[in-house]
C-alpha atoms as a PDB file:
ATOM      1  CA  UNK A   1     -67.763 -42.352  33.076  1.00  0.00           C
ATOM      2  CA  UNK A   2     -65.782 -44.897  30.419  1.00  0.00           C
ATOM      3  CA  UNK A   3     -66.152 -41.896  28.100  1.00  0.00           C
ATOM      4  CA  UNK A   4     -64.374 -39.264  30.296  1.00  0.00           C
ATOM      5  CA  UNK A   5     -62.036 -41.084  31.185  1.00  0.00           C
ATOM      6  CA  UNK A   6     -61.070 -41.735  27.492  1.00  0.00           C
ATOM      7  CA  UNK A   7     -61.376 -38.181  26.721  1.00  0.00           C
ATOM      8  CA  UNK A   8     -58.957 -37.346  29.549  1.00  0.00           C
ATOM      9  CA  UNK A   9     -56.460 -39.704  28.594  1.00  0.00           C
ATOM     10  CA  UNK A  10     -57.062 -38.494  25.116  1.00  0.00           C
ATOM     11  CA  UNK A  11     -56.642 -34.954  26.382  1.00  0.00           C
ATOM     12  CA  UNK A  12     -53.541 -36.018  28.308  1.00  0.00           C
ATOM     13  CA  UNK A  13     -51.573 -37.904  25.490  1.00  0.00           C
ATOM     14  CA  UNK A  14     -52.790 -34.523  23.514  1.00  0.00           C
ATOM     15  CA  UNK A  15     -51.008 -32.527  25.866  1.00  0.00           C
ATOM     16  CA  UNK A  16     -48.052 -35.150  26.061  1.00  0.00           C
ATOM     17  CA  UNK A  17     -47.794 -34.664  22.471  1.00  0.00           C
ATOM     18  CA  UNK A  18     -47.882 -30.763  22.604  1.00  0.00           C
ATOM     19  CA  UNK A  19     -45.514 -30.483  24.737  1.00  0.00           C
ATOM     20  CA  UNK A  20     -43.075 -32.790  22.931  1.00  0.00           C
ATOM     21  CA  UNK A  21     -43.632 -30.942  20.367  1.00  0.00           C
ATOM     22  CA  UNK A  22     -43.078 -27.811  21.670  1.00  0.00           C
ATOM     23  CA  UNK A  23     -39.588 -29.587  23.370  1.00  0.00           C
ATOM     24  CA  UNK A  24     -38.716 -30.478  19.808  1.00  0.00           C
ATOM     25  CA  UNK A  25     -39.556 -26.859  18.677  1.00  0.00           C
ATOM     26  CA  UNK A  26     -36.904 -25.855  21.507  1.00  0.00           C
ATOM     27  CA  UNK A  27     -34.467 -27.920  20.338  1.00  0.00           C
ATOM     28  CA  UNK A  28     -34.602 -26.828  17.064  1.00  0.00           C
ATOM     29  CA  UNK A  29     -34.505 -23.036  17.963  1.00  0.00           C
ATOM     30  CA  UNK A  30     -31.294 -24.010  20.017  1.00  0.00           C
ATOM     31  CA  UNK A  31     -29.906 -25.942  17.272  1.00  0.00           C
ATOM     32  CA  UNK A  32     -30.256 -22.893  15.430  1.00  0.00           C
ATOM     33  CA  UNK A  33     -28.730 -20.636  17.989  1.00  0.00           C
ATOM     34  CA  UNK A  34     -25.724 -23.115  18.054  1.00  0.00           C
ATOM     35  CA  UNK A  35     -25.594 -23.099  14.201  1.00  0.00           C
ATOM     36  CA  UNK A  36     -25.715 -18.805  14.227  1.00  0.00           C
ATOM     37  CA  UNK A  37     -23.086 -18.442  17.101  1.00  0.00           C
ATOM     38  CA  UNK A  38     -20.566 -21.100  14.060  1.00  0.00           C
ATOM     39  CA  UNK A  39     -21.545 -19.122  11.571  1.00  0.00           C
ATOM     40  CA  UNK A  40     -20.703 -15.901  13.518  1.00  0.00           C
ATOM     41  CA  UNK A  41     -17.253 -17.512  14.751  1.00  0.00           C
ATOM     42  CA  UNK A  42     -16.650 -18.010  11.526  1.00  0.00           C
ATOM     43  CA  UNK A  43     -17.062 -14.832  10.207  1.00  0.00           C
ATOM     44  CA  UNK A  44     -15.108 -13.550  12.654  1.00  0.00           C
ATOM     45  CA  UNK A  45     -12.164 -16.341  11.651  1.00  0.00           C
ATOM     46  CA  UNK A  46     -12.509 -14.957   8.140  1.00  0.00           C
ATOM     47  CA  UNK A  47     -12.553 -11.348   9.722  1.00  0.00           C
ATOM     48  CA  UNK A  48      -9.456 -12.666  11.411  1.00  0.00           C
ATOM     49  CA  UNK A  49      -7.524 -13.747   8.663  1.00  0.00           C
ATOM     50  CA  UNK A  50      -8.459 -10.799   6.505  1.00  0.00           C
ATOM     51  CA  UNK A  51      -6.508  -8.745   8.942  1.00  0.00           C
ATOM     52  CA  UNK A  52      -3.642 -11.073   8.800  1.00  0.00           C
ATOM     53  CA  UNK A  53      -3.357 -10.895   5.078  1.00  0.00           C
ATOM     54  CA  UNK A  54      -3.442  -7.363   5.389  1.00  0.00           C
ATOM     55  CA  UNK A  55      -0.597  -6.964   7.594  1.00  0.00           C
ATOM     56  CA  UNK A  56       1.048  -9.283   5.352  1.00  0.00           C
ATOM     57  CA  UNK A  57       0.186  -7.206   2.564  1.00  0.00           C
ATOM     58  CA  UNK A  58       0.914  -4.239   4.420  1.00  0.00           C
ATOM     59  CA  UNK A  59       4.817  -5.540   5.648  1.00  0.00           C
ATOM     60  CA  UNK A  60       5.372  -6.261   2.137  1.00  0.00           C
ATOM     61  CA  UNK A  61       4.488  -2.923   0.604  1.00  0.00           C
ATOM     62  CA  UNK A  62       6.787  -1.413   3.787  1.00  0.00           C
ATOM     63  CA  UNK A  63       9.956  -4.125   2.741  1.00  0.00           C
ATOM     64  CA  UNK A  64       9.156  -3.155  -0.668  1.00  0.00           C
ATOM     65  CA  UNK A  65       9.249   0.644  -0.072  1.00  0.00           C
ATOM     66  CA  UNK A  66      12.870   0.325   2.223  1.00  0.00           C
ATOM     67  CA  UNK A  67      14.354  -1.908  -0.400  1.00  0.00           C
ATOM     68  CA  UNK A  68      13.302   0.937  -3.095  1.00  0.00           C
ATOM     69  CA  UNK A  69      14.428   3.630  -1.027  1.00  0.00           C
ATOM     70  CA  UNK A  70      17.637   1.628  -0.327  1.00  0.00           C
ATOM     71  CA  UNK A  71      18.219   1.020  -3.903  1.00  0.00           C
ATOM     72  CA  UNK A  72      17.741   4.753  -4.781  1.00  0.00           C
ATOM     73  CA  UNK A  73      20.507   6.100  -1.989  1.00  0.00           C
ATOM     74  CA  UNK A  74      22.321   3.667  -3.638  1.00  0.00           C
ATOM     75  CA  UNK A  75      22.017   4.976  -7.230  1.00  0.00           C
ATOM     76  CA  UNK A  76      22.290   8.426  -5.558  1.00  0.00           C
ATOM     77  CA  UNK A  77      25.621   6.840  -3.501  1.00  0.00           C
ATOM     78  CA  UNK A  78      26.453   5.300  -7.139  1.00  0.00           C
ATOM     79  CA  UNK A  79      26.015   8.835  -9.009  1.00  0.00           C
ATOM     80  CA  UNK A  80      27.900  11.152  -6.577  1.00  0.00           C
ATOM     81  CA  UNK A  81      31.003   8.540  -6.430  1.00  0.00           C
ATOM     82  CA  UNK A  82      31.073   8.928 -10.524  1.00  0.00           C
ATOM     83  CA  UNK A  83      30.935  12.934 -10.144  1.00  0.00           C
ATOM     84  CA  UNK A  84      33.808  12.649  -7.643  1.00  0.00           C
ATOM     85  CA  UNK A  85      35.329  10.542 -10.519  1.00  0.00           C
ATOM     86  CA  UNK A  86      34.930  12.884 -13.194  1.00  0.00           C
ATOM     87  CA  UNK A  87      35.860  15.953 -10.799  1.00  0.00           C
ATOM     88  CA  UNK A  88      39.322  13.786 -10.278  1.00  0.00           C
ATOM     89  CA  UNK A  89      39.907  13.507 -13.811  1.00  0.00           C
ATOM     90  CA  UNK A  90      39.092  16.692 -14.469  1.00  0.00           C
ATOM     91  CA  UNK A  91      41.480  18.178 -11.706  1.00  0.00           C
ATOM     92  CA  UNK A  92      44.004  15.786 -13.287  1.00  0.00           C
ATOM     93  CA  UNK A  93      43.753  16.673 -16.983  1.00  0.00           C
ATOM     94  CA  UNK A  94      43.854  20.678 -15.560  1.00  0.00           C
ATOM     95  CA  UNK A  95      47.062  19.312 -13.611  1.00  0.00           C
ATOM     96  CA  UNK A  96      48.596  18.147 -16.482  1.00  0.00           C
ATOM     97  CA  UNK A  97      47.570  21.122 -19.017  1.00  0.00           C
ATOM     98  CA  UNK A  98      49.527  23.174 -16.342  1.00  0.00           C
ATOM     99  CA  UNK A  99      52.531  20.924 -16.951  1.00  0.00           C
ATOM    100  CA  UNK A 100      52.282  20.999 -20.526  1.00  0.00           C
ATOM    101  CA  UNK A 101      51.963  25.041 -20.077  1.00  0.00           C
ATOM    102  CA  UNK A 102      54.799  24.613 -17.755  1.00  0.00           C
ATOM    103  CA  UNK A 103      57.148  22.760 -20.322  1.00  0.00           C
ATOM    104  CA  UNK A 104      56.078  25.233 -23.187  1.00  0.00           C
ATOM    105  CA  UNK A 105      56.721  28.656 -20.761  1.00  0.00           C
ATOM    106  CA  UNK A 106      60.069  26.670 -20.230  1.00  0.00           C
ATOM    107  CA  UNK A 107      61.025  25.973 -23.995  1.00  0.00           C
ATOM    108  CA  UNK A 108      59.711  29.676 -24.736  1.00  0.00           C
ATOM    109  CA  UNK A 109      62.445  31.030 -21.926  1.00  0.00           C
ATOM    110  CA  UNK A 110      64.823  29.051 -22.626  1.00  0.00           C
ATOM    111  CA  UNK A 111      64.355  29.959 -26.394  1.00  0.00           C
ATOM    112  CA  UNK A 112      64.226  33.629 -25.729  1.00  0.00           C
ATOM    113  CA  UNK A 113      67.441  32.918 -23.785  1.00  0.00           C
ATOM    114  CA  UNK A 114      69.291  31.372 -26.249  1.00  0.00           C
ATOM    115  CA  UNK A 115      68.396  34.620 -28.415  1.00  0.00           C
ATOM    116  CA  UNK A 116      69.415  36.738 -25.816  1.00  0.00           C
ATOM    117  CA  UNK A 117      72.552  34.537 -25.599  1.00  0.00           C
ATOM    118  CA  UNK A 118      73.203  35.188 -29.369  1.00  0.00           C
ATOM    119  CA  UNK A 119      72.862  38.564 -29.961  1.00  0.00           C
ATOM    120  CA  UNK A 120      74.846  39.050 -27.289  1.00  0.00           C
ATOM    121  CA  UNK A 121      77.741  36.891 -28.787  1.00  0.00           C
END
């Protein structure tokens, strides 16, 4: 009888023991849950700011592109002023070879008149 009882209260702090064990075996699988569900929040953190850098990225390659394509219709703005320029100095220096044509075709008449004049006289 002493030696079944032993046994059973052998068997029993056995059992006691297993299932602290197997407690401490839960634990530690939820402990590891807990540490997979950080590590996935952090991945999706990082995921997170990946996207924000690219729409950083992204704005900047779109300010980027307006500022280039402002800076060309500017050039373009830039060029076609100077060819209105050079069209006004053009119609100028044709406006003033048509006075100096003007001041010749008046010298030549009033040449040919003074010849007319004299062999008249």
């Amino acid at each position: 009888m002493y030696n079944v009882s032993i046994n059973t209260k052998d068997c029993l702090r056995e059992r006691e023991r297993e299932r602290e064990r197997e407690r401490e075996r839960e634990r530690e699988r939820e402990r590891e849950r807990e540490r997979e569900r950080e590590r996935e929040r952090e991945r999706e953190r990082e995921r997170e700011r990946e996207r924000a850098r690219e729409r950083v990225a992204r704005w900047d390659r779109e300010r980027v592109a307006r500022w280039e394509r402002e800076r060309a219709r500017e050039r373009e703005r830039e060029r076609e002023r100077e060819r209105e320029r050079e069209r006004e100095r053009e119609r100028e220096r044709e406006r003033e070879r048509g006075r100096e044509r003007e001041k010749w075709q008046d010298r030549v008449c009033s040449a040919a008149e003074e010849c007319s004049a004299a062999r008249r006289e």
